[in-house]
N, C-alpha and C. Protein backbone atom coordinates (compact mmCIF):
# COMPACT_ATOMS: atom_id res chain seq x y z
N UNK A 1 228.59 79.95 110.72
CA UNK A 1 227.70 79.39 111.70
C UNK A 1 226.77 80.48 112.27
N UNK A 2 227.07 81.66 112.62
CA UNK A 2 226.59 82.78 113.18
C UNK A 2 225.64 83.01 112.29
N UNK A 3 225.49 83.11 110.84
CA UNK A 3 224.95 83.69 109.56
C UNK A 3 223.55 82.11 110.47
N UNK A 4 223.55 80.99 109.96
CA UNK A 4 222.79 79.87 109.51
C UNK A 4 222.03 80.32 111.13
N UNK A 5 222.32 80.90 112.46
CA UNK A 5 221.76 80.70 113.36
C UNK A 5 220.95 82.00 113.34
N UNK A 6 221.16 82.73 112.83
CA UNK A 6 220.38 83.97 112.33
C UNK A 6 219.41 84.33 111.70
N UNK A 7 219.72 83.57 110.34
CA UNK A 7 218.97 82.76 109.81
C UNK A 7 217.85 81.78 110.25
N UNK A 8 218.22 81.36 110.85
CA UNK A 8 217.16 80.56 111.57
C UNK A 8 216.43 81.25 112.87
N UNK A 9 216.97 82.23 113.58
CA UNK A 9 216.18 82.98 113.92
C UNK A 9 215.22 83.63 113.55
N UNK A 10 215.59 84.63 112.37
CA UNK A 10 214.60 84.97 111.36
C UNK A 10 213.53 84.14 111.07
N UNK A 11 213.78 83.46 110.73
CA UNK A 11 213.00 81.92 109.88
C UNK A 11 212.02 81.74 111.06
N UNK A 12 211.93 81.49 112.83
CA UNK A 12 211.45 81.16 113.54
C UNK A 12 210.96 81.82 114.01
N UNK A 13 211.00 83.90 114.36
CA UNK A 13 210.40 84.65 114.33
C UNK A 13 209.49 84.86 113.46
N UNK A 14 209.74 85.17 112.00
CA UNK A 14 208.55 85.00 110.92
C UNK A 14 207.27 83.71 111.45
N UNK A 15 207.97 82.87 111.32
CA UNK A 15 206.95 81.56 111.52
C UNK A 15 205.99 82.33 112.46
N UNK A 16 206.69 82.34 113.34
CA UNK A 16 205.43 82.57 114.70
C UNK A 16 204.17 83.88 114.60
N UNK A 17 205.00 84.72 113.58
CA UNK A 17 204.30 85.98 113.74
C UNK A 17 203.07 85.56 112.54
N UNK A 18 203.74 84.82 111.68
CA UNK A 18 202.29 84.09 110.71
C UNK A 18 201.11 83.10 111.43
N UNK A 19 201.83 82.66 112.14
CA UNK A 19 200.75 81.66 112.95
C UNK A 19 200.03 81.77 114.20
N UNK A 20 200.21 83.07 114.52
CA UNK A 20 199.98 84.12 115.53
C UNK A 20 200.28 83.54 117.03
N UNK A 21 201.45 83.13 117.00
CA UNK A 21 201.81 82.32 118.29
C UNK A 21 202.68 83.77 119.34
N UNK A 22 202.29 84.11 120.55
CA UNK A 22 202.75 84.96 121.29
C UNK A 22 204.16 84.81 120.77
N UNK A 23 204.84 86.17 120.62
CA UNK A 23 206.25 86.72 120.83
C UNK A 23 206.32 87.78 122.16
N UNK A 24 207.46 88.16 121.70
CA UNK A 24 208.04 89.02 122.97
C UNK A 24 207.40 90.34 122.98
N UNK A 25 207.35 90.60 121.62
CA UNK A 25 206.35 92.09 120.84
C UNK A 25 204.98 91.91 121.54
N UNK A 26 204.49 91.47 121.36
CA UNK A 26 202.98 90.51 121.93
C UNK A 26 202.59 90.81 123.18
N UNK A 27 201.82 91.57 123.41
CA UNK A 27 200.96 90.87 124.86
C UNK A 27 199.58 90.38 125.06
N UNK A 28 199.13 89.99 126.42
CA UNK A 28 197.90 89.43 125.82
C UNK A 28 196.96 90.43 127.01
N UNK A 29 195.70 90.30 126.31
CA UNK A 29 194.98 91.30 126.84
C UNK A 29 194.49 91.14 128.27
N UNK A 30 194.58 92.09 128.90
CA UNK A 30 193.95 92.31 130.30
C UNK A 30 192.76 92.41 130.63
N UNK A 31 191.81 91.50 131.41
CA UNK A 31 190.48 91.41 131.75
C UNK A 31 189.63 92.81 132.44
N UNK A 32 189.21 93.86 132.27
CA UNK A 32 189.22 95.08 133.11
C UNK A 32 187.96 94.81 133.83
N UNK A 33 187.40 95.82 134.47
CA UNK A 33 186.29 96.11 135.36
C UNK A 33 184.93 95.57 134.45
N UNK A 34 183.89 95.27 135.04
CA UNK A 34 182.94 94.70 134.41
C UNK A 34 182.22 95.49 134.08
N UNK A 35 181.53 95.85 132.77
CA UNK A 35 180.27 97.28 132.65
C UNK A 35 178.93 96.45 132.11
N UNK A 36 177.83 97.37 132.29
CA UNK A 36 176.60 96.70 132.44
C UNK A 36 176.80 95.88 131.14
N UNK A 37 175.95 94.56 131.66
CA UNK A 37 175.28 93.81 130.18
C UNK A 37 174.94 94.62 128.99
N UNK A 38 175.48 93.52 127.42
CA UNK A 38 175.15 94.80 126.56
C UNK A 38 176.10 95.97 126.21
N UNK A 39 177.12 96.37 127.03
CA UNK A 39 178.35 97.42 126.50
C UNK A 39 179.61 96.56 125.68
N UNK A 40 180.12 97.06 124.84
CA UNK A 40 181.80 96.78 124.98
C UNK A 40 182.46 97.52 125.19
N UNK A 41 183.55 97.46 125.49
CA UNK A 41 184.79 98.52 125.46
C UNK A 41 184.93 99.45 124.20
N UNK A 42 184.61 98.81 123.07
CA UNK A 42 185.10 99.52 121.89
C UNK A 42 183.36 100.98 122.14
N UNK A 43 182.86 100.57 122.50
CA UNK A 43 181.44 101.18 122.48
C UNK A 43 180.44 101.25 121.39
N UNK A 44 179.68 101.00 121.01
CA UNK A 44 178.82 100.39 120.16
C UNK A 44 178.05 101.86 119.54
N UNK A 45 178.04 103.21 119.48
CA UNK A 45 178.42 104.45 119.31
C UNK A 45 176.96 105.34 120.28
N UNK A 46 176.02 104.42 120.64
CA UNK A 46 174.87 104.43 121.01
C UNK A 46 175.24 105.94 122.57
N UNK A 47 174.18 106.48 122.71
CA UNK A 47 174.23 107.33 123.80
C UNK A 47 172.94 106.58 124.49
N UNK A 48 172.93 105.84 125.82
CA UNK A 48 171.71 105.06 126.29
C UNK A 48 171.23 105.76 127.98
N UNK A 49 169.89 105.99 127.86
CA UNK A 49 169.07 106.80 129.42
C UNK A 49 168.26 106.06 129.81
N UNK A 50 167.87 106.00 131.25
CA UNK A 50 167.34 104.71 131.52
C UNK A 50 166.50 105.84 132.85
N UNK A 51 164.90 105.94 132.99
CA UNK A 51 164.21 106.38 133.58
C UNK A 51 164.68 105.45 135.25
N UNK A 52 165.37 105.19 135.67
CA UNK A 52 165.54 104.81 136.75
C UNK A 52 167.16 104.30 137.62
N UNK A 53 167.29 104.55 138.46
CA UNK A 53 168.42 104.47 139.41
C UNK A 53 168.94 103.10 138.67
N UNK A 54 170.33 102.72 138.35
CA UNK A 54 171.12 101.64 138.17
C UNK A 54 169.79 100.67 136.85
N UNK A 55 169.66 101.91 135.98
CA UNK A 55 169.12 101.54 134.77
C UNK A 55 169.42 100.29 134.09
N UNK A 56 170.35 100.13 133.83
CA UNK A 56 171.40 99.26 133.02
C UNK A 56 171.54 97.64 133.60
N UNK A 57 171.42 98.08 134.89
CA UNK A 57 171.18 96.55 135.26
C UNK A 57 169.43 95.99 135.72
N UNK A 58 168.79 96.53 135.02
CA UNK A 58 167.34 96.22 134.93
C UNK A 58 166.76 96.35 133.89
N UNK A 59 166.71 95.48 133.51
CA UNK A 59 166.26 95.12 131.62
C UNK A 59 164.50 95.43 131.36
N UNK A 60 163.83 95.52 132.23
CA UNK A 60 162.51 95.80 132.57
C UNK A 60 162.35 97.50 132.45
N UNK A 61 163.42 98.36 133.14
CA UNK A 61 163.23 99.92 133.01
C UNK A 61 163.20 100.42 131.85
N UNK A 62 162.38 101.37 131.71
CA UNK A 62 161.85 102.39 130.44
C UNK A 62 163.31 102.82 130.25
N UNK A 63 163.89 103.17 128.96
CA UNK A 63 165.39 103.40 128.70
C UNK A 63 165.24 103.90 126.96
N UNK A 64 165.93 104.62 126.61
CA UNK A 64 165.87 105.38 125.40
C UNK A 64 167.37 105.41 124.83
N UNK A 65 167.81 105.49 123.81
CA UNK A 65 169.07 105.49 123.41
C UNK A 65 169.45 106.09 122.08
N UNK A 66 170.27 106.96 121.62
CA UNK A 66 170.85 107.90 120.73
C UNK A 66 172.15 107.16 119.64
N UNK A 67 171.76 107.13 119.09
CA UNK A 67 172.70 107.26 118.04
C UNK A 67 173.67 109.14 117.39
N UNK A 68 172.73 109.57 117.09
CA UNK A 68 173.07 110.86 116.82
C UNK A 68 172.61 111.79 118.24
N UNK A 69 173.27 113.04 117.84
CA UNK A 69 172.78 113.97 118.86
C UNK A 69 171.36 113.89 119.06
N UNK A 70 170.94 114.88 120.04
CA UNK A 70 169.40 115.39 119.90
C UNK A 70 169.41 116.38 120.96
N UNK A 71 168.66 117.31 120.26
CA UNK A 71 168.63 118.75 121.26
C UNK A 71 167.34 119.02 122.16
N UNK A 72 166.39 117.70 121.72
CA UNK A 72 165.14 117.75 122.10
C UNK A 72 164.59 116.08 122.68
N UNK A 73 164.50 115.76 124.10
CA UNK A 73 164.47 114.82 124.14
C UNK A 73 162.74 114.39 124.20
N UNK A 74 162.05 115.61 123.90
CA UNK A 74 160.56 115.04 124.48
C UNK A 74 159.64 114.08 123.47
N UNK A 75 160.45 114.09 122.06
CA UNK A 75 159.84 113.76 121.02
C UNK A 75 160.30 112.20 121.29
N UNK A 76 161.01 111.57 121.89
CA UNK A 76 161.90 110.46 121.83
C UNK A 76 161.34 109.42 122.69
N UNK A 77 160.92 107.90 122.63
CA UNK A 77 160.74 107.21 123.12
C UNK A 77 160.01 107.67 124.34
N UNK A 78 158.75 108.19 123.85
CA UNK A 78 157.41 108.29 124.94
C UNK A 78 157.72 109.82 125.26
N UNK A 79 158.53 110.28 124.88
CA UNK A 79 159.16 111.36 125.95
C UNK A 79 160.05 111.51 126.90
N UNK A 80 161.01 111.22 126.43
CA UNK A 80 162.56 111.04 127.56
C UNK A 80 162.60 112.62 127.84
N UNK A 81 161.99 113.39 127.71
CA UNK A 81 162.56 114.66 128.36
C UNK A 81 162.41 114.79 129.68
N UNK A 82 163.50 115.18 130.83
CA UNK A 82 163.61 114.84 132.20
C UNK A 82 162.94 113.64 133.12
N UNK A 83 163.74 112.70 132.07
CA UNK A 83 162.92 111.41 132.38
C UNK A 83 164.35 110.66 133.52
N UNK A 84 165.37 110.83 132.33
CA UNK A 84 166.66 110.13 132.84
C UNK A 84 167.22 109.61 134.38
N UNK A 85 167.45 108.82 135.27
CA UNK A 85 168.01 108.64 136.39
C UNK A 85 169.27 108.25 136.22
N UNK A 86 169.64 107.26 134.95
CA UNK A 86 171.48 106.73 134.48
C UNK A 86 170.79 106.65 133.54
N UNK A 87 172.72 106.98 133.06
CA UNK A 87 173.15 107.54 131.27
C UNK A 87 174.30 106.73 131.32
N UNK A 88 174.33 106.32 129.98
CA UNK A 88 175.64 105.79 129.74
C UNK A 88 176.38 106.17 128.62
N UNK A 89 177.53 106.47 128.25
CA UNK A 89 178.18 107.20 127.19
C UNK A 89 179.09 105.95 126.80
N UNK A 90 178.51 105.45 125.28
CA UNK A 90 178.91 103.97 125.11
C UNK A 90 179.27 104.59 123.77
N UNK A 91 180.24 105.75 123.30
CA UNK A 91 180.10 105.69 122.50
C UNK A 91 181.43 105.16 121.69
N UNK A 92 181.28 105.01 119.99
CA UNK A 92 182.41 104.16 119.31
C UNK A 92 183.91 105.02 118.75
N UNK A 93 183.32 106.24 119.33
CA UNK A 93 184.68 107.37 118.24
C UNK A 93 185.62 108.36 119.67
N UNK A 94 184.92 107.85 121.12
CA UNK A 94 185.66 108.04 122.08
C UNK A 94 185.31 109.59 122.58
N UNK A 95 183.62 109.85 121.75
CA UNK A 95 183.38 111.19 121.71
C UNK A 95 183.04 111.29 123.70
N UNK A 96 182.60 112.66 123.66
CA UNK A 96 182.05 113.17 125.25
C UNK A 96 180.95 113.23 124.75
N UNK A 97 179.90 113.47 125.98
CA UNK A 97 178.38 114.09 125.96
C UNK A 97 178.03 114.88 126.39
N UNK A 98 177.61 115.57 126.14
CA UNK A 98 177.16 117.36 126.83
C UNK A 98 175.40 116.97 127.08
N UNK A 99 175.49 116.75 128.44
CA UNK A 99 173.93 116.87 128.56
C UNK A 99 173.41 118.42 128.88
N UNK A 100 171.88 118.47 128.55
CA UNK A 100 171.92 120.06 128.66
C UNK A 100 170.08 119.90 129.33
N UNK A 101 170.52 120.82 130.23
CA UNK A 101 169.31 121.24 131.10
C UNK A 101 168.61 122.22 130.21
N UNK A 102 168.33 122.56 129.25
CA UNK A 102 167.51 122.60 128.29
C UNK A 102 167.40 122.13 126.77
N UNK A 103 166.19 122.33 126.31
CA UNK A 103 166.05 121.51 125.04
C UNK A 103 166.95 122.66 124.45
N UNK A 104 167.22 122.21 122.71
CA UNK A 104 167.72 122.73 122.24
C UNK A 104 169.47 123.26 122.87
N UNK A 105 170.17 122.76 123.47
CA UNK A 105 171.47 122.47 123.76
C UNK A 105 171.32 123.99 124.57
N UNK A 106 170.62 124.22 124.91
CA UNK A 106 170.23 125.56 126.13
C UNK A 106 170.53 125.37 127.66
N UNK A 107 171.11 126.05 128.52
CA UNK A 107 171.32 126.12 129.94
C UNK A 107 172.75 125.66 130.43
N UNK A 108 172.74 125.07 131.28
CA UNK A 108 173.91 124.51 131.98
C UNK A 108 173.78 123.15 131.07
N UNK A 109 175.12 122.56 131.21
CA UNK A 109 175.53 121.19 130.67
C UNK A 109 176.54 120.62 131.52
N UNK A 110 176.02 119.09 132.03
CA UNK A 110 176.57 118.17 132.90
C UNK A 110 177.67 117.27 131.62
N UNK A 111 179.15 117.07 131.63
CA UNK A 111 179.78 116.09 130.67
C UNK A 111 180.22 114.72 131.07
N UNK A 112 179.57 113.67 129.86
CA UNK A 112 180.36 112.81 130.77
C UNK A 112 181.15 111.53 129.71
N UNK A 113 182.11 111.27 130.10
CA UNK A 113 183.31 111.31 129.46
C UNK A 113 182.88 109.66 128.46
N UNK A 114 183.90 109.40 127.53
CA UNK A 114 183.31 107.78 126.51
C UNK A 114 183.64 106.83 127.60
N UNK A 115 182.86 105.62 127.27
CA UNK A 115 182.68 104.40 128.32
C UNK A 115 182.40 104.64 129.83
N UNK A 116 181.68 106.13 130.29
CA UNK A 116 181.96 106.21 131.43
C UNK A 116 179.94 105.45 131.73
N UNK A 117 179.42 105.02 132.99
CA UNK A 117 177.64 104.96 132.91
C UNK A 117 178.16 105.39 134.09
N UNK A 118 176.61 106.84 134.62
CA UNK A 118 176.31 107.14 135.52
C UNK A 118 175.18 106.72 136.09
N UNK A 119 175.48 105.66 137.32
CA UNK A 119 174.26 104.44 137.60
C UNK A 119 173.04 105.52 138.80
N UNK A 120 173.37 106.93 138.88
CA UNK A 120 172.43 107.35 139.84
C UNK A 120 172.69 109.41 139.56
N UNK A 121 171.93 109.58 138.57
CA UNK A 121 171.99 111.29 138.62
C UNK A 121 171.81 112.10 139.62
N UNK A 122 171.33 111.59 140.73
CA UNK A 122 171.14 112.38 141.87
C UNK A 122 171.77 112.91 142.42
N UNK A 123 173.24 112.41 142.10
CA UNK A 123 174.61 112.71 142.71
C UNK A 123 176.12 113.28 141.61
N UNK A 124 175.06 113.69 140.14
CA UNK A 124 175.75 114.31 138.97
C UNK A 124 175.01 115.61 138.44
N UNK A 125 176.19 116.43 138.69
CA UNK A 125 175.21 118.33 138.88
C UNK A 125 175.83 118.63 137.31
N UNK A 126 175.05 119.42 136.81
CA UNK A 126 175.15 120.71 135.24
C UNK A 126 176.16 121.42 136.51
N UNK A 127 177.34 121.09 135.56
CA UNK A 127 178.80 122.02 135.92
C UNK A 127 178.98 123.16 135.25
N UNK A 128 178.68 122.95 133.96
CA UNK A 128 179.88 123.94 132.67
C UNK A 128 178.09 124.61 131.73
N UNK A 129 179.15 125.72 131.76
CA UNK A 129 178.05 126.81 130.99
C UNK A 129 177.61 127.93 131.83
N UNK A 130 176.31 128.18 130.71
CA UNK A 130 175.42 129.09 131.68
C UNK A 130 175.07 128.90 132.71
N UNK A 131 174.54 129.95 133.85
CA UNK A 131 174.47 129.65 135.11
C UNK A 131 172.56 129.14 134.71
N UNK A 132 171.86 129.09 134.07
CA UNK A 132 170.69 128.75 134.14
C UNK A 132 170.76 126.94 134.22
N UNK A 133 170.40 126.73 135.40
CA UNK A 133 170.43 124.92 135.65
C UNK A 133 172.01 124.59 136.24
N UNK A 134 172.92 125.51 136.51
CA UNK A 134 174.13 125.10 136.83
C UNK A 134 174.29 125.20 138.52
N UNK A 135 174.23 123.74 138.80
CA UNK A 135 174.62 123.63 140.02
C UNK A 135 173.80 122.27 140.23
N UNK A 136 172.91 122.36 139.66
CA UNK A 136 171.21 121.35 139.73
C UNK A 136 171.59 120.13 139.44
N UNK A 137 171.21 119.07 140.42
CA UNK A 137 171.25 117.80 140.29
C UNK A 137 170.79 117.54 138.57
N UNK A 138 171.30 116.32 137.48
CA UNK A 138 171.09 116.12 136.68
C UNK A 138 170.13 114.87 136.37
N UNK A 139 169.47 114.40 137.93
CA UNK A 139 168.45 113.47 137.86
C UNK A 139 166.83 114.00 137.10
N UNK A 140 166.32 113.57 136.15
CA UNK A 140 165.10 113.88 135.76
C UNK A 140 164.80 115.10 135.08
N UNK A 141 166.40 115.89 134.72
CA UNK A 141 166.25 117.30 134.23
C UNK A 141 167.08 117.25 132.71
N UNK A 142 167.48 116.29 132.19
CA UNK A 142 168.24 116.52 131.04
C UNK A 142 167.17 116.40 129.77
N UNK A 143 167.50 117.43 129.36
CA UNK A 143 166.85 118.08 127.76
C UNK A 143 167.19 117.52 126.68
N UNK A 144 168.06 117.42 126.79
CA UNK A 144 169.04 116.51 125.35
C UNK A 144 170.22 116.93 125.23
N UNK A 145 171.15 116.11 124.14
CA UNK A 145 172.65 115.97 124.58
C UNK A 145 173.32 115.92 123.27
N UNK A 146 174.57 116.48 123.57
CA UNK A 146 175.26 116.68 122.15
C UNK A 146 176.64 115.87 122.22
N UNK A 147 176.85 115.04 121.41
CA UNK A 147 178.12 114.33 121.26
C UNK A 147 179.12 115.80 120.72
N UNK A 148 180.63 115.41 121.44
CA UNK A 148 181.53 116.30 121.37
C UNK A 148 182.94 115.57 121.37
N UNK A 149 183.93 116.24 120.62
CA UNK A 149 185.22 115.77 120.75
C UNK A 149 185.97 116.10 121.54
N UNK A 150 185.19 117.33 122.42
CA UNK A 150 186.07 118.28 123.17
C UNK A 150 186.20 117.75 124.69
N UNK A 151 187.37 117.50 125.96
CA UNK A 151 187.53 116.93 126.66
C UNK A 151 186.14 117.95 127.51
N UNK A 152 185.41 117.16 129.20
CA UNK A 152 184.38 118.20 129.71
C UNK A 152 185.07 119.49 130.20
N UNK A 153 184.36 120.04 129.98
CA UNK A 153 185.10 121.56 130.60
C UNK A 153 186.09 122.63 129.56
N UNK A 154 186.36 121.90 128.48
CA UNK A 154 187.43 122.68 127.67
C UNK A 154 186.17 123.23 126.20
């Protein structure tokens, strides 16, 4: 009897896990904090700058966006060089961003971490590096930015 109810446990675990009906293994996903229109969680691998305060929620603002690095932002959509007010780090491999107060990955560099958007630079300073631009608000001064695996600061 023990064997046939075992059996049939088996039998009723399998079932479920084919028909994707919640088990005990199973949980179901948690609704988190809301991020601008346009992001997912997984991040879509894009690096996105938006010439104005709370960019992201104004579909009208001048805004530029990266796929790959770039060490030079003046060539880019009109000229994003020290254009930026919010950045968003949407990217898909969970990389960081090294923004850099000069072109060519030159000066101080502000980091900011995957899925994080900074809705107002005025209040995000070039921390890490050289002391040239380090201390300096990162509103309207970023040069261009390098995707990194490395946590900010390390």
């Amino acid at each position: 009897m023990r064997r046939v109810i075992s059996l049939l446990a088996g039998a009723t675990l399998g079932l479920a896990l084919l028909t994707g009906l919640p088990t005990a293994a199973q949980a179901e996903p948690v609704a988190g904090p809301s991020a601008p229109s346009g992001f997912t969680a997984q991040g879509d691998g894009y690096f996105y700058a938006w010439d104005a305060i709370d960019g992201a929620d104004n579909p009208t603002t001048a805004n530029c966006r990266w796929f790959n690095s770039d060490d030079n932002w003046e060539n880019n959509c009109g000229n994003f060089r020290n254009r930026a007010s919010s950045v968003k780090n949407n990217s898909a491999n969970g990389n960081y961003a090294n923004l850099y107060y000069h072109q060519w990955y030159g000066g101080a560099y502000a980091c900011i971490a995957p899925g994080d958007y900074w809705n107002d630079l005025r209040v995000r300073y070039f921390s890490w590096g050289p002391a040239d631009g380090k201390g300096k608000a990162t509103n309207n001064e970023i040069a261009g930015f390098k995707w990194t695996s490395r946590q900010c600061g390390t």
